[in-house]
N, C-alpha and C. Protein backbone atom coordinates (compact mmCIF):
# COMPACT_ATOMS: atom_id res chain seq x y z
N UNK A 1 2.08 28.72 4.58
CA UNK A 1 1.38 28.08 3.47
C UNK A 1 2.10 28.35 2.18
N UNK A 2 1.88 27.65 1.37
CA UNK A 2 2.87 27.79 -0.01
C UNK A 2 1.77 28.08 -0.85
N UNK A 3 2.09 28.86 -2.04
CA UNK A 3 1.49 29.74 -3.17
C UNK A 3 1.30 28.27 -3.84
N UNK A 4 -0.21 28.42 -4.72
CA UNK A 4 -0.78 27.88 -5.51
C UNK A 4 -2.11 27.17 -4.78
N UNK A 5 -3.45 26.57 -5.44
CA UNK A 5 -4.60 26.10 -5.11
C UNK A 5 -4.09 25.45 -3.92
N UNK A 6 -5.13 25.35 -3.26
CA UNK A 6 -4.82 24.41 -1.72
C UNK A 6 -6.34 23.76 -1.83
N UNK A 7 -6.16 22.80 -0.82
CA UNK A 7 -7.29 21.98 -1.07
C UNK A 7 -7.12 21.41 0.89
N UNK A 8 -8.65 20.84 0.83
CA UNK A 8 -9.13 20.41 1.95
C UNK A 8 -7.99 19.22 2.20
N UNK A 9 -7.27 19.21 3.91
CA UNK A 9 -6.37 17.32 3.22
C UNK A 9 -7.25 16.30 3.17
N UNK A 10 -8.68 16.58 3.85
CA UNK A 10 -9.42 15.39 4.53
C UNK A 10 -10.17 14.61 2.60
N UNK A 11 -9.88 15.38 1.79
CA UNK A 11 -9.85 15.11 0.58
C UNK A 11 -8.97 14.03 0.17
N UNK A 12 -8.06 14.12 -0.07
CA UNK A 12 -6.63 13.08 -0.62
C UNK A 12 -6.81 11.96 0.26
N UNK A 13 -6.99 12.24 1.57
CA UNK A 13 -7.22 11.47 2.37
C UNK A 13 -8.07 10.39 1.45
N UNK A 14 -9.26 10.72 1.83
CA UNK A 14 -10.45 10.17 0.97
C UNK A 14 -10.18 9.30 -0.12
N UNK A 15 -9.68 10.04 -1.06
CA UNK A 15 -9.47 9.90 -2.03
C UNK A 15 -8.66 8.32 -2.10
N UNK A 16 -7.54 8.36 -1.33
CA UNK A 16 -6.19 7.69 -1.03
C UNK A 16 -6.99 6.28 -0.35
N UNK A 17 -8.19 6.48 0.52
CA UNK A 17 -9.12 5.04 0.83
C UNK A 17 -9.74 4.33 -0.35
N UNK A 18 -10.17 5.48 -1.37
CA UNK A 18 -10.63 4.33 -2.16
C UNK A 18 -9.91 3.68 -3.05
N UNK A 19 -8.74 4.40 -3.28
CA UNK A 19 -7.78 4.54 -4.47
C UNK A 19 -7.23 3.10 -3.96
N UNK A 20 -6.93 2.55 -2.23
CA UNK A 20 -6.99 1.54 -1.84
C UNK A 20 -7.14 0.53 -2.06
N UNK A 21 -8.73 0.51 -1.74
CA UNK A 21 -9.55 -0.50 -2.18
C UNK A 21 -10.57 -0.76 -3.02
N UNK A 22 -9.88 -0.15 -4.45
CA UNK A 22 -9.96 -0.26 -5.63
C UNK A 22 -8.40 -1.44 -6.34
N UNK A 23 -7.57 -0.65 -5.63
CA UNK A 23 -5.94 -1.55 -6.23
C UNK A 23 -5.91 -3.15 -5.43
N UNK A 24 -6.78 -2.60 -4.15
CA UNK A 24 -6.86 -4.07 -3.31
C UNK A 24 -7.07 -5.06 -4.07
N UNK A 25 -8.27 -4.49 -4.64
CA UNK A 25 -9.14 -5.79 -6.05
C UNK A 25 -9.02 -6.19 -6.75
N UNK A 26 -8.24 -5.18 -7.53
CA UNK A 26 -7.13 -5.33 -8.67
C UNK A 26 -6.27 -6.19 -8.38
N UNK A 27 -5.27 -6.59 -7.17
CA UNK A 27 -4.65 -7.82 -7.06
C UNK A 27 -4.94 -8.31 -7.04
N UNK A 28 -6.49 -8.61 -6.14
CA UNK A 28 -6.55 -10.13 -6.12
C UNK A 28 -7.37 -10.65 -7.17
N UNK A 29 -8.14 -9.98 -7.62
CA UNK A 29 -8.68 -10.49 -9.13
C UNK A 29 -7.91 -10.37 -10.16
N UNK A 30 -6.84 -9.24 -10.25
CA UNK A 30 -5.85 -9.17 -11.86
C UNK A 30 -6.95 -8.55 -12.63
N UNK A 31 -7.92 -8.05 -12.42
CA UNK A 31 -8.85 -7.72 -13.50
C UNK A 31 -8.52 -6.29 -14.04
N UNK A 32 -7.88 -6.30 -15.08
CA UNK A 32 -7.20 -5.29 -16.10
C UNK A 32 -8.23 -3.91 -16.12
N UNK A 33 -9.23 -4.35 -16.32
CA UNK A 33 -9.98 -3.32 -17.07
C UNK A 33 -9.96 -1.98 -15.56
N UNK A 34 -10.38 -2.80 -14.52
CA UNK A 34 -10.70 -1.73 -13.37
C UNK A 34 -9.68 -1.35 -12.66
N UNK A 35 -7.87 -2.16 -13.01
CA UNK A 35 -7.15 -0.67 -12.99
C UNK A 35 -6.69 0.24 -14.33
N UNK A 36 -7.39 -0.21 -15.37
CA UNK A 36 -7.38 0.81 -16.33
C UNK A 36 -8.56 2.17 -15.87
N UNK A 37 -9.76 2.19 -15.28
CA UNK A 37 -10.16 3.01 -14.88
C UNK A 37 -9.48 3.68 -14.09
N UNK A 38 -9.15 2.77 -12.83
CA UNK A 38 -7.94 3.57 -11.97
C UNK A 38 -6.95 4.12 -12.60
N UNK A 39 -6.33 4.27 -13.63
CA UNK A 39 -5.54 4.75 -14.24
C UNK A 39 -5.90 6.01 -14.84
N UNK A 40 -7.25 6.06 -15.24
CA UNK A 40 -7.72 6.87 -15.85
C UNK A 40 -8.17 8.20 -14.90
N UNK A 41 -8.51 7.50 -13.67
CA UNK A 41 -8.82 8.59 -12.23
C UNK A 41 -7.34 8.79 -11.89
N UNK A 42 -6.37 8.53 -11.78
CA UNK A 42 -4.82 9.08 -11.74
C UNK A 42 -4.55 9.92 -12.22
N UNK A 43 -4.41 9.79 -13.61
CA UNK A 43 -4.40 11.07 -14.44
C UNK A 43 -5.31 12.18 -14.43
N UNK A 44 -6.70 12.03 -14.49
CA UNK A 44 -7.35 13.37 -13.84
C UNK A 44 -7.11 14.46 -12.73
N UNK A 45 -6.49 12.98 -11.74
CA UNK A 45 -6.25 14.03 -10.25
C UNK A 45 -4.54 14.51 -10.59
N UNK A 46 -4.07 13.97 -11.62
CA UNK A 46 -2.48 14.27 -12.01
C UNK A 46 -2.13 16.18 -12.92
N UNK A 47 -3.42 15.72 -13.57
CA UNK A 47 -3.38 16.48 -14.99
C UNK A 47 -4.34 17.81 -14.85
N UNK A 48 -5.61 17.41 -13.95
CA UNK A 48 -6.40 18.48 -13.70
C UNK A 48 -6.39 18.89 -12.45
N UNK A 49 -5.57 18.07 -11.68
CA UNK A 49 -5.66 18.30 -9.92
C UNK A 49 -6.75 17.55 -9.17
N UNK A 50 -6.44 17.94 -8.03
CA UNK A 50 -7.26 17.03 -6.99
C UNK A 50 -9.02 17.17 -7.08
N UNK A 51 -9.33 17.99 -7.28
CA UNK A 51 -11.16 18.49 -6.73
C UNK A 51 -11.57 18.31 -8.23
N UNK A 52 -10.84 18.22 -9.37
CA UNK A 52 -11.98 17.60 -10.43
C UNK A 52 -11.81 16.03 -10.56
N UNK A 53 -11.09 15.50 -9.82
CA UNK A 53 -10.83 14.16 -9.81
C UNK A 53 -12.24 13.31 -9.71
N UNK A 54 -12.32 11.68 -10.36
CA UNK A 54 -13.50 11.26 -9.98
C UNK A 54 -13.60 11.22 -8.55
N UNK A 55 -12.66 10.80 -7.44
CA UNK A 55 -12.81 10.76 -5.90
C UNK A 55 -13.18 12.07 -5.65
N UNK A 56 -12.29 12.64 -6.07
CA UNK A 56 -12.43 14.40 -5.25
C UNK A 56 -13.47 14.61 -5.40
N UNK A 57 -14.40 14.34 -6.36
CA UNK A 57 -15.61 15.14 -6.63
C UNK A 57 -17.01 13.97 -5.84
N UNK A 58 -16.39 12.95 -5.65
CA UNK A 58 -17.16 12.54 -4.30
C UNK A 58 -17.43 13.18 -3.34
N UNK A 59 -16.07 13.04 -2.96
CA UNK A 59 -15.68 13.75 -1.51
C UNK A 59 -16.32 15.36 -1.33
N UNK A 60 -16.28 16.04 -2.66
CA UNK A 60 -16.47 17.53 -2.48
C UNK A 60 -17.99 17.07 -1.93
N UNK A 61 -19.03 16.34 -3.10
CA UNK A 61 -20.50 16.50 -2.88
C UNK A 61 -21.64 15.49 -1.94
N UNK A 62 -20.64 14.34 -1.59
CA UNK A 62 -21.40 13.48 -0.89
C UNK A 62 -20.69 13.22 0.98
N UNK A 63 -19.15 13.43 0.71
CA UNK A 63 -18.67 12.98 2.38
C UNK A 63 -18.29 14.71 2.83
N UNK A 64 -17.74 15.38 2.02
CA UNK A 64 -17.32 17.14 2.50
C UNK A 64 -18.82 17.34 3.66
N UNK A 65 -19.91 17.63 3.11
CA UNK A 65 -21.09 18.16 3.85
C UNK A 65 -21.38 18.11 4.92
N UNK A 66 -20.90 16.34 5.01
CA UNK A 66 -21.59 15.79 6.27
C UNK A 66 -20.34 16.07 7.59
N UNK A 67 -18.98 16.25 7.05
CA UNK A 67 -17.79 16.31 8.04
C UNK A 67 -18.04 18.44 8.80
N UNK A 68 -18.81 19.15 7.37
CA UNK A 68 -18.37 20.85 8.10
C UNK A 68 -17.17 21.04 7.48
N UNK A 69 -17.17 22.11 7.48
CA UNK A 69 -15.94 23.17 6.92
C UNK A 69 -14.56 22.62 7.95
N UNK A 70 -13.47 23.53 7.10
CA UNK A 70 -12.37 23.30 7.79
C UNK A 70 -11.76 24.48 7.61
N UNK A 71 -10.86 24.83 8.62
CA UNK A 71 -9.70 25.95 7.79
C UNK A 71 -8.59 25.33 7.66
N UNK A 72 -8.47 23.81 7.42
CA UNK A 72 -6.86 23.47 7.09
C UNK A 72 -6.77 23.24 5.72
N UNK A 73 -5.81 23.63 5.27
CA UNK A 73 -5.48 23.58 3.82
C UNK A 73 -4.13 23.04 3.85
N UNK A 74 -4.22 22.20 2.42
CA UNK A 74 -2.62 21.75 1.95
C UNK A 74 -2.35 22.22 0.51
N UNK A 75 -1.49 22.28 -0.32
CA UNK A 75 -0.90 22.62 -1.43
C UNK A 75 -1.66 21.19 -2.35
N UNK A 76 -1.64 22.37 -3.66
CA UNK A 76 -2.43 21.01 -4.63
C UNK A 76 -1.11 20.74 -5.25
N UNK A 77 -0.24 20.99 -5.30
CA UNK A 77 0.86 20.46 -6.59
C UNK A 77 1.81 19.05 -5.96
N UNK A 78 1.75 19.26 -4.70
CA UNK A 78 2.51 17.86 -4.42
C UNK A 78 1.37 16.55 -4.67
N UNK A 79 0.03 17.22 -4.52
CA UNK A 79 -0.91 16.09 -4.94
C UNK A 79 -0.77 15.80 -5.86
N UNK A 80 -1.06 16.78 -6.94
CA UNK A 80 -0.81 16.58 -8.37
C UNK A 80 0.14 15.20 -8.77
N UNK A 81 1.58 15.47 -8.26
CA UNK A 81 2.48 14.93 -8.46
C UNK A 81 2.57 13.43 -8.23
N UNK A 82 2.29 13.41 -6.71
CA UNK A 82 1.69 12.41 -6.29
C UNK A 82 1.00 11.30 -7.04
N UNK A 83 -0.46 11.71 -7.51
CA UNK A 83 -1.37 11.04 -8.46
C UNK A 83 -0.75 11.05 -9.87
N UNK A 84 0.14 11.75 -10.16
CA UNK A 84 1.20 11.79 -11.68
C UNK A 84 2.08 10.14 -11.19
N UNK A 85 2.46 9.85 -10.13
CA UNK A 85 3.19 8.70 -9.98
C UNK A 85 2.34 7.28 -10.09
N UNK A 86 1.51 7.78 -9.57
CA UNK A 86 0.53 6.53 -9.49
C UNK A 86 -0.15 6.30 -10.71
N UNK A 87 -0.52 7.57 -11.65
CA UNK A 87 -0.50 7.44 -13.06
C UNK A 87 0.24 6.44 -14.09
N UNK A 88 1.52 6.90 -13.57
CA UNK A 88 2.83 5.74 -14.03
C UNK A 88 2.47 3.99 -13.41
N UNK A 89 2.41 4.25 -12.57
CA UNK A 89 2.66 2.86 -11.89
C UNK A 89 1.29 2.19 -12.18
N UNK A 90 0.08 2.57 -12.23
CA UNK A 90 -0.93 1.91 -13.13
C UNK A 90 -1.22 1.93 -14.22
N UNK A 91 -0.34 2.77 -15.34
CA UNK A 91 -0.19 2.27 -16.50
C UNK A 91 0.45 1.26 -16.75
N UNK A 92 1.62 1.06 -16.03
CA UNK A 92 2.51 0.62 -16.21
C UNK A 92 2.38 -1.25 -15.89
N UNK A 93 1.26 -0.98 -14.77
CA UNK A 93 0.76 -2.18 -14.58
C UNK A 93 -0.39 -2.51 -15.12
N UNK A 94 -1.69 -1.73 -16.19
CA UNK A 94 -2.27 -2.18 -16.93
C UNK A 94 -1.80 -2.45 -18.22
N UNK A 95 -0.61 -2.41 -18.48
CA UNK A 95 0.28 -2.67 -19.51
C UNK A 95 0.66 -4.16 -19.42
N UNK A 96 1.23 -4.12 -18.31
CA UNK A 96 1.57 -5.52 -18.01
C UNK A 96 0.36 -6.65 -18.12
N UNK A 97 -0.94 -6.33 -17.70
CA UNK A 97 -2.01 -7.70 -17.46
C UNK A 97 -2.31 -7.20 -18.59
N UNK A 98 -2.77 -6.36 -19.17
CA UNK A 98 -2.79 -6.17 -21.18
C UNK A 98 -2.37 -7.65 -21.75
N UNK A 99 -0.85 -6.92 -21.94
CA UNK A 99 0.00 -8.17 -22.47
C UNK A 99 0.82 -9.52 -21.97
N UNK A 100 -0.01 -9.88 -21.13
CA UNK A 100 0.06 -11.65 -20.30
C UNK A 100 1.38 -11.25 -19.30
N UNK A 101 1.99 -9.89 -19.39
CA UNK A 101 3.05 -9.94 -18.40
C UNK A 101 2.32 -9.56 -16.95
N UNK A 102 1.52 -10.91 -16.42
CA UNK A 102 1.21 -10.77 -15.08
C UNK A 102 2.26 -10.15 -13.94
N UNK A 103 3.22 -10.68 -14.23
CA UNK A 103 4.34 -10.14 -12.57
C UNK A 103 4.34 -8.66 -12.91
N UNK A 104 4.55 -8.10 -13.95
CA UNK A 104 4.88 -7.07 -14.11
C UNK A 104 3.41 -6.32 -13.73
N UNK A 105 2.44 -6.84 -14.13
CA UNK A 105 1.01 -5.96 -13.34
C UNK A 105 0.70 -5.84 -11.79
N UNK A 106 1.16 -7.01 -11.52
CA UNK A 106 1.06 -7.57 -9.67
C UNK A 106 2.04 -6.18 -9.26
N UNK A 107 3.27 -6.22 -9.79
CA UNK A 107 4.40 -5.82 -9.11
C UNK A 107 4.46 -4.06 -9.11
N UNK A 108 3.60 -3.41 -10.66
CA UNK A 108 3.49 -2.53 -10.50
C UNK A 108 2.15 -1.68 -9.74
N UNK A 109 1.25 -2.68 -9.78
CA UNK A 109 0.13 -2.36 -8.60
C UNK A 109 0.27 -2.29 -7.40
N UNK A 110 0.94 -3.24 -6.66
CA UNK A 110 1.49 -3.59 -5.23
C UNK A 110 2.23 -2.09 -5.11
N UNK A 111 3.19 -1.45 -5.72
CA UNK A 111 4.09 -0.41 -5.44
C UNK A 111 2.84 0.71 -5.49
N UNK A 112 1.55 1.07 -5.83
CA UNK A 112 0.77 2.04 -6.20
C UNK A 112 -0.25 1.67 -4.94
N UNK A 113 -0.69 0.18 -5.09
CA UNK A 113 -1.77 0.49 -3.70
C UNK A 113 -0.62 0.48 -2.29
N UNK A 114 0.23 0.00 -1.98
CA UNK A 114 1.74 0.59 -0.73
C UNK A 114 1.74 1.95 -1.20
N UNK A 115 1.81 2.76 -1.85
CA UNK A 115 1.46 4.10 -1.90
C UNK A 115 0.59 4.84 -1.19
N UNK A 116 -0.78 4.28 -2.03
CA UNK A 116 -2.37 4.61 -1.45
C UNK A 116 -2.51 4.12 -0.07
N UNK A 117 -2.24 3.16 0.49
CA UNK A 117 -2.30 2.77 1.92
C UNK A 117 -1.75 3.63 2.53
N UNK A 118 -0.45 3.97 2.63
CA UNK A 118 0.46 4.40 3.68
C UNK A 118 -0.47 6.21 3.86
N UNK A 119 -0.88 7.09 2.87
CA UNK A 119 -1.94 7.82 2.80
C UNK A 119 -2.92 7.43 3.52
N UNK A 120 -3.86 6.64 2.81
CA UNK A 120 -4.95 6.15 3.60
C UNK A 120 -5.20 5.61 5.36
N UNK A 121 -3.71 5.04 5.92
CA UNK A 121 -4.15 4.10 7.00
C UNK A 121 -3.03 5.05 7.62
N UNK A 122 -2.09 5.84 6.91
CA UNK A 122 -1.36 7.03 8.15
C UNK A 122 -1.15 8.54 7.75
N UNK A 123 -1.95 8.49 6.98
CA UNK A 123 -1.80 10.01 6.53
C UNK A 123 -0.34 10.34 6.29
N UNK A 124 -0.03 9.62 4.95
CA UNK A 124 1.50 9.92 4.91
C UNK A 124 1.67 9.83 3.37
N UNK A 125 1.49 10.93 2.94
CA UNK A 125 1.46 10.62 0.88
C UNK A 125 3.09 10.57 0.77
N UNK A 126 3.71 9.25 0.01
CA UNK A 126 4.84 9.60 -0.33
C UNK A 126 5.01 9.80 -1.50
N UNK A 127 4.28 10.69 -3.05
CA UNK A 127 4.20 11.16 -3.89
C UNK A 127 4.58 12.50 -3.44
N UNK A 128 3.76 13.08 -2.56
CA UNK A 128 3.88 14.31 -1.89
C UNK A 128 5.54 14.19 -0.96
N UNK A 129 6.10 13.58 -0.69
CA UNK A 129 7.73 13.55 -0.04
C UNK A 129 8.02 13.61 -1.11
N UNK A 130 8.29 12.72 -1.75
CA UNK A 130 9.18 13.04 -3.08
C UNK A 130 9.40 13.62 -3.72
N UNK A 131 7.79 15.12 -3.98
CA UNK A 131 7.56 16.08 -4.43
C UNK A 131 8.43 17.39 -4.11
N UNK A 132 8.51 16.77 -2.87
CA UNK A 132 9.17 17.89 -1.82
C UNK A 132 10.51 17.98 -1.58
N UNK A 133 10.85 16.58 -1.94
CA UNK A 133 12.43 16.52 -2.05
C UNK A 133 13.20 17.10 -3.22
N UNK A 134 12.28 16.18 -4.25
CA UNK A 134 12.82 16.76 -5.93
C UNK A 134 13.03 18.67 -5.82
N UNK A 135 11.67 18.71 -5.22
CA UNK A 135 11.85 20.59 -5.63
C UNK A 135 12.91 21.10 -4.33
N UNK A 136 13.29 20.66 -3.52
CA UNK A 136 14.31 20.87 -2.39
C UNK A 136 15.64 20.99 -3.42
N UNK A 137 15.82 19.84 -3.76
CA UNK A 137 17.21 20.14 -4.72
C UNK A 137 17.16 20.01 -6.11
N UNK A 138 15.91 21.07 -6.14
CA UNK A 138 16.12 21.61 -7.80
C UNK A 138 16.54 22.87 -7.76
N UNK A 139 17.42 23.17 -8.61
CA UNK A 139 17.54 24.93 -8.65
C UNK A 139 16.66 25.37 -9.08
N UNK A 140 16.21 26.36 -8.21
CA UNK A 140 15.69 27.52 -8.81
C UNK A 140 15.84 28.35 -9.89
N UNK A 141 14.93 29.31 -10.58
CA UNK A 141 15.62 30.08 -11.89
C UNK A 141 16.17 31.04 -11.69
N UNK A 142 16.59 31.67 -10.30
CA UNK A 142 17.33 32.19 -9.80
C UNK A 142 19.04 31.80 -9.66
N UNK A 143 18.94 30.64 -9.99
CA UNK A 143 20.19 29.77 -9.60
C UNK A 143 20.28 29.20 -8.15
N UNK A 144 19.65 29.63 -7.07
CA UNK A 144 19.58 28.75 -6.11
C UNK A 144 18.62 27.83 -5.75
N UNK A 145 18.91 26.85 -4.68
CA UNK A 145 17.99 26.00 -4.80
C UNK A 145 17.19 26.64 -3.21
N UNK A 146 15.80 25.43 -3.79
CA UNK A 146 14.57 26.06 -3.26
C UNK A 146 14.82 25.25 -1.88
């Protein structure tokens, strides 16, 4: 296990279904405002981590109860990171339907809910790979890499 908060996975999981089909809607309606919320739940789970997130804190008080405890744990910082990307990519696309640049909202949503899916429908965060790669070949402050 790696040092720092760990969290339930069946969480992100969760999280990663609605985060789904929330962006689902967002394409096909274009309706700005509700991935500006989504944007706004990105950054929470980016900035404060996973379990104060608006999903997480579903999951902690309404679906956690009914599933029972677990002893599997995962690392919160590749989540973090994770939801830090998707942060980007739905700003980046409520930026775009903001200012009439539709392709640019389609195009940066599509790359954020293909994110959230591949999580959601295979348990496969690739915020969390990338997380893992970046810090693979970052040096350490030791001078070697991790």
């Amino acid at each position: 296990m790696s040092a720092g908060p760990q969290v339930d996975p069946r969480g992100p999981r969760f999280q990663a279904i609605v985060t789904t089909v929330v962006l689902a809607v967002v394409l096909i309606t274009q309706w700005w405002p509700l991935l500006a919320i989504q944007t706004v739940v990105f950054a929470i789970g980016a900035f404060a981590g996973p379990k104060p997130s608006p999903y997480g804190l579903l999951y902690r008080y309404l679906v956690a109860p009914r599933l029972g405890p677990t002893t599997e744990r995962e690392a919160a910082a590749p989540l973090r990171f994770a939801q830090a990307v998707g942060f980007v990519f739905a700003l980046v696309g409520t930026v775009g339907f903001v200012t009439g640049v539709d392709a640019l909202g389609v195009v940066a949503t599509a790359f954020a809910l293909f994110a959230a899916f591949l999580n959601a429908a295979f348990s496969f965060c690739l915020g969390c790979e990338m997380y893992l790669l970046i810090k693979r070949f970052t040096p350490s402050p030791s001078g070697h890499a991790s």
